[in-house]
C-alpha atoms as a PDB file:
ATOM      1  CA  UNK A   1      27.249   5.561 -21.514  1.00  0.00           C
ATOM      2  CA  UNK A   2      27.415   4.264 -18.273  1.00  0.00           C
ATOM      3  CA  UNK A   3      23.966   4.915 -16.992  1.00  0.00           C
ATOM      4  CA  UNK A   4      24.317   3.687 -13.030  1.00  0.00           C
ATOM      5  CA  UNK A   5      27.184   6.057 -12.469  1.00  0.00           C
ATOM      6  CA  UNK A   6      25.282   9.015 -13.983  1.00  0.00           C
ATOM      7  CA  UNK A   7      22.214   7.639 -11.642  1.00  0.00           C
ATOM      8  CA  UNK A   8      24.374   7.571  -8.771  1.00  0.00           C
ATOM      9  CA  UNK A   9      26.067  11.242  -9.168  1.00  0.00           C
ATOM     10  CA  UNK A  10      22.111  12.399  -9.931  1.00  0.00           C
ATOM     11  CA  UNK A  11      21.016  11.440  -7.362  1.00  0.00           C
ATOM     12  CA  UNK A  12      23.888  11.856  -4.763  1.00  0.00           C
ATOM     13  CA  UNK A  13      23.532  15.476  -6.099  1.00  0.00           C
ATOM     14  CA  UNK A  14      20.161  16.259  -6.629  1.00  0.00           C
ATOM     15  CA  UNK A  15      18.383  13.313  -4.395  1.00  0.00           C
ATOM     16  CA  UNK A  16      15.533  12.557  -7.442  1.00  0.00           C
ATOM     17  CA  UNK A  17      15.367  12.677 -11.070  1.00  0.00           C
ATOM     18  CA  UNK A  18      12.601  15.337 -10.946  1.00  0.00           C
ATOM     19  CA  UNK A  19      14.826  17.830  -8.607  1.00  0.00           C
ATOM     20  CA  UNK A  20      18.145  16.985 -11.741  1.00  0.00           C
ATOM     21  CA  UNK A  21      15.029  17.591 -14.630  1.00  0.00           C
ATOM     22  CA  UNK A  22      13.591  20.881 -12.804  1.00  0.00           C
ATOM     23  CA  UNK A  23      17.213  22.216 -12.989  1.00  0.00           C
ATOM     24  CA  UNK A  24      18.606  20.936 -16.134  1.00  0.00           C
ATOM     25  CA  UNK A  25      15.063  22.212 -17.658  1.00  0.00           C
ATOM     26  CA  UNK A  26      14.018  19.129 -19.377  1.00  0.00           C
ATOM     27  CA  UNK A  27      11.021  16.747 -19.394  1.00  0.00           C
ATOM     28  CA  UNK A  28      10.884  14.345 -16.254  1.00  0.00           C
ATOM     29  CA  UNK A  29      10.576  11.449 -19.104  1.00  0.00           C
ATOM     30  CA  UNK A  30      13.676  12.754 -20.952  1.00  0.00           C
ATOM     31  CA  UNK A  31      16.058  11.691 -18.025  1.00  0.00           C
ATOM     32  CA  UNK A  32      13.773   9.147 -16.633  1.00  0.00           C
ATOM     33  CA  UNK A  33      14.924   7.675 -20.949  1.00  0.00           C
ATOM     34  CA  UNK A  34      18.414   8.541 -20.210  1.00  0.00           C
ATOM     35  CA  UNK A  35      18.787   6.520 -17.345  1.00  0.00           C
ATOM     36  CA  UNK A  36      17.045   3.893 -19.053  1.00  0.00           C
ATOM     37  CA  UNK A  37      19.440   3.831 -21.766  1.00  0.00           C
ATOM     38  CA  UNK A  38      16.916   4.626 -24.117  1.00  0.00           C
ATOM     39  CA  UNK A  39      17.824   8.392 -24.467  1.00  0.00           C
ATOM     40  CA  UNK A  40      22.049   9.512 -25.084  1.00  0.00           C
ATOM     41  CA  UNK A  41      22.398  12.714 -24.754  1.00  0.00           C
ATOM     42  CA  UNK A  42      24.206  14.906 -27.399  1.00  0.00           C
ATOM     43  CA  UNK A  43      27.804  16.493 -26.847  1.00  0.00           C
ATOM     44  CA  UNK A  44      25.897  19.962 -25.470  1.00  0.00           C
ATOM     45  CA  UNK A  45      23.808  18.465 -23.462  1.00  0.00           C
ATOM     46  CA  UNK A  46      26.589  16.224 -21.900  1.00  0.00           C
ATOM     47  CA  UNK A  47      28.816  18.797 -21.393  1.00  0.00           C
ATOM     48  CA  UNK A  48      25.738  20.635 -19.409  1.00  0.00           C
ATOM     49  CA  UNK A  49      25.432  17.592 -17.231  1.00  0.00           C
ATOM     50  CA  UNK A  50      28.947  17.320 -16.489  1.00  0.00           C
ATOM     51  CA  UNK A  51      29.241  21.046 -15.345  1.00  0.00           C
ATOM     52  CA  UNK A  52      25.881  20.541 -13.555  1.00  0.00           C
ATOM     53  CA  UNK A  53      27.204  17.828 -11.615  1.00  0.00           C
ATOM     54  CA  UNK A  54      30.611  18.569 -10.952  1.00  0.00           C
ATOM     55  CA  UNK A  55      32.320  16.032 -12.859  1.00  0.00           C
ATOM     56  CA  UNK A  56      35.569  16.062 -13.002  1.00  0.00           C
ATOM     57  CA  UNK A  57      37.822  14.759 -16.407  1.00  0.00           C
ATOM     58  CA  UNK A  58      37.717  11.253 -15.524  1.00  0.00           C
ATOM     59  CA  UNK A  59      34.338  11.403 -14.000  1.00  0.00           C
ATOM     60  CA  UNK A  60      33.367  12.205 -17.412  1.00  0.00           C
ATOM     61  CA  UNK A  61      34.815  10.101 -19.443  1.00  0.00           C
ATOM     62  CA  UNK A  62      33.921   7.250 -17.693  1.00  0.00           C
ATOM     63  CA  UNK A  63      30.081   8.042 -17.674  1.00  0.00           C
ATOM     64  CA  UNK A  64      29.926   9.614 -21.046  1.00  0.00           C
ATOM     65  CA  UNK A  65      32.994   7.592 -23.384  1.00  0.00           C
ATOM     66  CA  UNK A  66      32.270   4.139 -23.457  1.00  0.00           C
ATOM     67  CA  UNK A  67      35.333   1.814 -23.381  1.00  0.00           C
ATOM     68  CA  UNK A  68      35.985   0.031 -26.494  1.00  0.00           C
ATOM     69  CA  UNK A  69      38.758  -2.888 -26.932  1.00  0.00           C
ATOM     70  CA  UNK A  70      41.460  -3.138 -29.382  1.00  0.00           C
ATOM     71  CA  UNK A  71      39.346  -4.483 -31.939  1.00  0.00           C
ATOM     72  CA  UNK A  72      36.337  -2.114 -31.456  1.00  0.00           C
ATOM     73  CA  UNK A  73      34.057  -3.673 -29.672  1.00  0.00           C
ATOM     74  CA  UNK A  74      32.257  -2.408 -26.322  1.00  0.00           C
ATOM     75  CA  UNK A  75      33.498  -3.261 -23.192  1.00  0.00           C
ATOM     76  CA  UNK A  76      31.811  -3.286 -19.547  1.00  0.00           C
END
């Protein structure tokens, strides 16, 4: 997951974490996780976020479907 993009369209949307939690309904410390990396969210949940933000396809996938190489492994 690529957590400063999802920070950035948070907060370009919603100006805090606590204005994105009050709306998505969720504990403060659940997103304050998520954009810690400590928390990923499950396919409901990311599909919420998406249509709460706006995202489009691409927007999406590259916040949510982390980039793998040939052989598997994670890239940046």
């Amino acid at each position: 997951m690529n957590v400063a993009k999802l920070r950035s369209r948070i907060y370009g949307k919603y100006e805090s974490q606590a204005k994105f939690a009050r709306t998505i309904k969720w504990h403060p410390n659940k997103v304050s996780a998520m954009l810690k990396g400590k928390y990923t969210p499950d396919v409901d949940e990311s599909d919420t976020i998406a249509s709460l933000l706006q995202l489009t396809l691409d927007e999406y996938s590259s916040i949510f479907l982390p980039s793998m190489s040939k052989c598997g492994d994670k890239t940046a």
